[in-house]
PDB file of N, CA and C in Angstrom:
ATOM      1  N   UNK A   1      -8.055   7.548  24.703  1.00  0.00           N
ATOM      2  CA  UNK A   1      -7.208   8.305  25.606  1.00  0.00           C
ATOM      3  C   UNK A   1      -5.781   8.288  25.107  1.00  0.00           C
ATOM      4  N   UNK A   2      -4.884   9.051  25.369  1.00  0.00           N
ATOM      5  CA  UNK A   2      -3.522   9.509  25.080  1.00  0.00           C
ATOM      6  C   UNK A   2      -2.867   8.247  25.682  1.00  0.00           C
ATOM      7  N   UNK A   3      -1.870   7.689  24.943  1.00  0.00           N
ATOM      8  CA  UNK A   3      -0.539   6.916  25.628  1.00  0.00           C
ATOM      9  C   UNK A   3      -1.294   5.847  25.813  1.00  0.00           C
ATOM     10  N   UNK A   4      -2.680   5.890  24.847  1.00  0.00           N
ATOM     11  CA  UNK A   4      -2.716   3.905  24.775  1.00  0.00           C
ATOM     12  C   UNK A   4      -2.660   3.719  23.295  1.00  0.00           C
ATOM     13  N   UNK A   5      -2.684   2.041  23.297  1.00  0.00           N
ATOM     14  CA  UNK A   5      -2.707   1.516  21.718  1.00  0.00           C
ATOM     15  C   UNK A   5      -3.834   1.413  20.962  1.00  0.00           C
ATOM     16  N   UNK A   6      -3.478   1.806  20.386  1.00  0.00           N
ATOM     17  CA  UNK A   6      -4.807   1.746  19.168  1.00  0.00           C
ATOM     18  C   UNK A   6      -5.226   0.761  18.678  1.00  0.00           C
ATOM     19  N   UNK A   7      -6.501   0.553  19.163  1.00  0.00           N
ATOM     20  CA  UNK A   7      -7.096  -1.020  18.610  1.00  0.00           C
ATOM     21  C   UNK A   7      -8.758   0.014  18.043  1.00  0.00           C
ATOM     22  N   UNK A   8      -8.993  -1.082  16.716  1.00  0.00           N
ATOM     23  CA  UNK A   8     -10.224  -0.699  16.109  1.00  0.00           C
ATOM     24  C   UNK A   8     -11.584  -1.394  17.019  1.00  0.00           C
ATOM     25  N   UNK A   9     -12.647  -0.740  18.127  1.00  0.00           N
ATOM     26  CA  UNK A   9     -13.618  -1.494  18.708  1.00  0.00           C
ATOM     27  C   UNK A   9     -14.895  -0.930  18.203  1.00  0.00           C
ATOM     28  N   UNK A  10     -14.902  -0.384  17.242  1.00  0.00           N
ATOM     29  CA  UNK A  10     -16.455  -0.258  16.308  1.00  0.00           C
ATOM     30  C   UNK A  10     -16.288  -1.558  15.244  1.00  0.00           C
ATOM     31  N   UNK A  11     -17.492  -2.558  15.198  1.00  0.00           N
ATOM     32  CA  UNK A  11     -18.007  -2.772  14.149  1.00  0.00           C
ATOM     33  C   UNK A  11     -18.288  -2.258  13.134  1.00  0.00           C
ATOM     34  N   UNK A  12     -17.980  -2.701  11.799  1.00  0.00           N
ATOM     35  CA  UNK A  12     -18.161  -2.006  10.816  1.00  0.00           C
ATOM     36  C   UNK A  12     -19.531  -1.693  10.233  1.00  0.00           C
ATOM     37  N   UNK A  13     -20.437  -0.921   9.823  1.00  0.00           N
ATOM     38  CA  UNK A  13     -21.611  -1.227   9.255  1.00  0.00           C
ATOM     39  C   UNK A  13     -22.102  -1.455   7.791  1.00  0.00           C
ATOM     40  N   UNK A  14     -20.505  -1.062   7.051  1.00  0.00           N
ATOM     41  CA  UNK A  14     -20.769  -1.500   5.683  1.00  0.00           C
ATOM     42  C   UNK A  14     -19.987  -2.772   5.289  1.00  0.00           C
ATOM     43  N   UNK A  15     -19.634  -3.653   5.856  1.00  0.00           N
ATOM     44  CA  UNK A  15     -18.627  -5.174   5.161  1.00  0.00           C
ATOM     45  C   UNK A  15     -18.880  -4.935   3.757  1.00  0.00           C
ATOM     46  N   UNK A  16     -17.688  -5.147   3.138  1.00  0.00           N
ATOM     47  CA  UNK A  16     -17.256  -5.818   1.367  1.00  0.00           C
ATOM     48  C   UNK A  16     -17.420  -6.947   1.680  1.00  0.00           C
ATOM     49  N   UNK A  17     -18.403  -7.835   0.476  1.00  0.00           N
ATOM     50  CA  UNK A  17     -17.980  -8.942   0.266  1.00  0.00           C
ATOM     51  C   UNK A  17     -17.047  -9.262  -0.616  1.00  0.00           C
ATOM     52  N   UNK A  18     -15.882 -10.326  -0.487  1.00  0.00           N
ATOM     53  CA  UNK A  18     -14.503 -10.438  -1.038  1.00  0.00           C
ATOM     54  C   UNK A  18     -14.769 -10.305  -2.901  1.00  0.00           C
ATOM     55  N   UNK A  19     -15.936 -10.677  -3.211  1.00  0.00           N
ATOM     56  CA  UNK A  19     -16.558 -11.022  -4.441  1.00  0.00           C
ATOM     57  C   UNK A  19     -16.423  -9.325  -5.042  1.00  0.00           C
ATOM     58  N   UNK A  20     -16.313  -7.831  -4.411  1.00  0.00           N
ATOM     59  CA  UNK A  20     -16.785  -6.923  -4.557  1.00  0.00           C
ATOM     60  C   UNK A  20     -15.631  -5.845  -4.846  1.00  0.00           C
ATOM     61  N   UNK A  21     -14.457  -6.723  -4.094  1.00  0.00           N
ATOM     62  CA  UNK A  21     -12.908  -6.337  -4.550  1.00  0.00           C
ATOM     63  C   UNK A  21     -12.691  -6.180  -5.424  1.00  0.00           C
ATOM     64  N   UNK A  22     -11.861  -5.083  -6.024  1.00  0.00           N
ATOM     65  CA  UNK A  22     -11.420  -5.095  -7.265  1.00  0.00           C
ATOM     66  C   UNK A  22      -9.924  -5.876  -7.256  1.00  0.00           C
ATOM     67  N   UNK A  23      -9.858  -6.740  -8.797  1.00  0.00           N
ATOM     68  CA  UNK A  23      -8.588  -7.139  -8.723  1.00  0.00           C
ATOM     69  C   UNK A  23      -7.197  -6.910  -8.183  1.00  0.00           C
ATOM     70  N   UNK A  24      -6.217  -7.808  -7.118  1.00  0.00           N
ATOM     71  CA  UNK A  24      -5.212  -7.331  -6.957  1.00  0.00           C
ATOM     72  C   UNK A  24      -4.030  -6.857  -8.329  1.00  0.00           C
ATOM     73  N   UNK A  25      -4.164  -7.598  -9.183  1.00  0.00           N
ATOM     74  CA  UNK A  25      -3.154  -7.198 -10.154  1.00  0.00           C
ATOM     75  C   UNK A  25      -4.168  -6.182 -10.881  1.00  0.00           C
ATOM     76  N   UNK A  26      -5.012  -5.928 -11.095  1.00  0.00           N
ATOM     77  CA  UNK A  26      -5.500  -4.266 -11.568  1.00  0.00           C
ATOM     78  C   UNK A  26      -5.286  -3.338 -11.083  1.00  0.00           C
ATOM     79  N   UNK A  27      -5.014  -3.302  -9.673  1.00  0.00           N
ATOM     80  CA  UNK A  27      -5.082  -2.030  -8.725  1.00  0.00           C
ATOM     81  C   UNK A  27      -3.075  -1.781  -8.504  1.00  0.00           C
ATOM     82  N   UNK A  28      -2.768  -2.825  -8.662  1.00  0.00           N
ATOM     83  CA  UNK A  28      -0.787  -2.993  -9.346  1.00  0.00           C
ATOM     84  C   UNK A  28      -0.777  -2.039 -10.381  1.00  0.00           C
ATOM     85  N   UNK A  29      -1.348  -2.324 -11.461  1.00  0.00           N
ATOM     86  CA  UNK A  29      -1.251  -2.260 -12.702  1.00  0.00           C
ATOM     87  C   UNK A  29      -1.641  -0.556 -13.033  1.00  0.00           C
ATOM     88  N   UNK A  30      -2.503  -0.210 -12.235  1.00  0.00           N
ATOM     89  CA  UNK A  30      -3.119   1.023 -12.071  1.00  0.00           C
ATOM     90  C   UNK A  30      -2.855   1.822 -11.512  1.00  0.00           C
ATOM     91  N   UNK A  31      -2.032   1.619 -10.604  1.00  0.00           N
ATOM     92  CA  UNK A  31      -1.556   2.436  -9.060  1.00  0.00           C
ATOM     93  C   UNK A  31      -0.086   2.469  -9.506  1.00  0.00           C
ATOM     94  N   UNK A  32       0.243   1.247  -9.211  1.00  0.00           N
ATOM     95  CA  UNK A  32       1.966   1.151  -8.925  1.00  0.00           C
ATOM     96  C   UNK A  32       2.856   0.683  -9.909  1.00  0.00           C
ATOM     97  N   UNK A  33       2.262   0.295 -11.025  1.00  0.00           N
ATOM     98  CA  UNK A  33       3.397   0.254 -12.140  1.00  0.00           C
ATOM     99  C   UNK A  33       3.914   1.225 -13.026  1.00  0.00           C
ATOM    100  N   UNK A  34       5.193   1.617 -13.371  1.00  0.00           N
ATOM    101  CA  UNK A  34       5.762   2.801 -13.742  1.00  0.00           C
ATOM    102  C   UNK A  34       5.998   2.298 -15.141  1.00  0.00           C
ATOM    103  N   UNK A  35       5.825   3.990 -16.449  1.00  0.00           N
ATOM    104  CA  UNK A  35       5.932   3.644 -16.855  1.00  0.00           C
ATOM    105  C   UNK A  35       7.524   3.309 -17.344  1.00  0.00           C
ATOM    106  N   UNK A  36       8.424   4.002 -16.995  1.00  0.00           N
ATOM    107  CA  UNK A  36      10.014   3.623 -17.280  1.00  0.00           C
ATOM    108  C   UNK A  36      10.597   3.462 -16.291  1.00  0.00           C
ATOM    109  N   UNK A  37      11.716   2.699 -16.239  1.00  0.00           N
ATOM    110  CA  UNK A  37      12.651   2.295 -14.996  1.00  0.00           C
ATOM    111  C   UNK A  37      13.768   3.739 -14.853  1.00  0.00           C
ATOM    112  N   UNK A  38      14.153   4.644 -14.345  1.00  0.00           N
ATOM    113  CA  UNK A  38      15.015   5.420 -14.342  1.00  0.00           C
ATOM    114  C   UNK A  38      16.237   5.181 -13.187  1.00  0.00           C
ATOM    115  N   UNK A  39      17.177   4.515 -13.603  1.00  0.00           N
ATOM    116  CA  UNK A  39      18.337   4.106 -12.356  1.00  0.00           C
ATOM    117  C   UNK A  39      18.940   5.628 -11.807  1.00  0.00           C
ATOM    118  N   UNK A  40      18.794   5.210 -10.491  1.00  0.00           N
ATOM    119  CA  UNK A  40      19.864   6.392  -9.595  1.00  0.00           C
ATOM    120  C   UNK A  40      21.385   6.582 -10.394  1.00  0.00           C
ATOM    121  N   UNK A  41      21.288   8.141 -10.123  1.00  0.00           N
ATOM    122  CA  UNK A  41      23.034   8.344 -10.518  1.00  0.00           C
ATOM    123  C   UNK A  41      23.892   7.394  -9.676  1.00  0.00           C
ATOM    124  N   UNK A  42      23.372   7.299  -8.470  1.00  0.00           N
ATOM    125  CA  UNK A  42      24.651   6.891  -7.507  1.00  0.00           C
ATOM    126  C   UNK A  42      24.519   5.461  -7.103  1.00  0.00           C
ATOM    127  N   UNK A  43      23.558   5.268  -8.618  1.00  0.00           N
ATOM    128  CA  UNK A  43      23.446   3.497  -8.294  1.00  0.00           C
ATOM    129  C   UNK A  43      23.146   2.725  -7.101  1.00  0.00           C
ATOM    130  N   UNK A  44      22.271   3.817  -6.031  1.00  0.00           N
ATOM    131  CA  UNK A  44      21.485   3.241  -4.484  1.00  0.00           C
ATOM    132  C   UNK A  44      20.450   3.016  -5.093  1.00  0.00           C
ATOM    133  N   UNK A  45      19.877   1.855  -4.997  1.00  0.00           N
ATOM    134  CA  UNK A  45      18.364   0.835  -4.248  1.00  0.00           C
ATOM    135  C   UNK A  45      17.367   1.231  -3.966  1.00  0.00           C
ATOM    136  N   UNK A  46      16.308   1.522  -4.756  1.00  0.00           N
ATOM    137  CA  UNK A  46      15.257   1.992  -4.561  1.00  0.00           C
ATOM    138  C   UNK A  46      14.608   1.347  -2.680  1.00  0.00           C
ATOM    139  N   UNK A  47      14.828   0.442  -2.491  1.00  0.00           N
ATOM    140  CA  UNK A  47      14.919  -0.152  -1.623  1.00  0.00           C
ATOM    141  C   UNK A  47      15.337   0.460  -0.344  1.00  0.00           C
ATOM    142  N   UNK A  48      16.528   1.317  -0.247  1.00  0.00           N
ATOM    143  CA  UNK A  48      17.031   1.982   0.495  1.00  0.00           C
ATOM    144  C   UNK A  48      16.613   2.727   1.147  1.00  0.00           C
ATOM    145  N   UNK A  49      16.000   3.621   0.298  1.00  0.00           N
ATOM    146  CA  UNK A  49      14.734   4.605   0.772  1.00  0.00           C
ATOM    147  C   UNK A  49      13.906   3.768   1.901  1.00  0.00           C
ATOM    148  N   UNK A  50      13.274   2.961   1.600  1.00  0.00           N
ATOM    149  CA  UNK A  50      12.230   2.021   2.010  1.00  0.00           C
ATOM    150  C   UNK A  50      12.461   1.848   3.525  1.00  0.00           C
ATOM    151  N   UNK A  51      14.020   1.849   3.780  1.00  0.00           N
ATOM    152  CA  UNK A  51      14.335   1.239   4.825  1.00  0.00           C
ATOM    153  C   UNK A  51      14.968   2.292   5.710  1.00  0.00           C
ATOM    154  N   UNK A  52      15.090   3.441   5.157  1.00  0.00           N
ATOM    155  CA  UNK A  52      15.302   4.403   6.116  1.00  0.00           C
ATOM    156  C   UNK A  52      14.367   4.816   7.095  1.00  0.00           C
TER     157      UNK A  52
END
C-alpha cells in the first residue's frame, strides 16, 4: 500500500551460497576501477558529487 515502508516479506526461493559469490576485489577490478585518473578543472572532489 502507498505511504508505507518498504520491508522485503517474501522468502527467497533461490539462496546463494556465500561459496558461489564472485570475488569482492574482481567485481572492483571489473566494474569500478578506471582506467586513468582525470582531475577536475576546478579542482572539486569527486566526492562532492557523492554528497550532493
Amino acid at each position: 500500500r502507498a505511504g508505507r515502508p518498504y520491508a522485503r516479506s517474501v522468502p527467497s526461493k533461490h539462496c546463494l551460497p556465500k561459496a558461489a559469490l564472485p570475488d569482492p576485489g574482481l567485481v572492483f577490478d571489473t566494474l569500478l576501477l578506471r582506467e586513468k585518473f582525470e582531475e577536475h578543472p576546478g579542482g572539486i572532489s569527486s566526492l562532492f558529487f557523492a554528497f550532493a
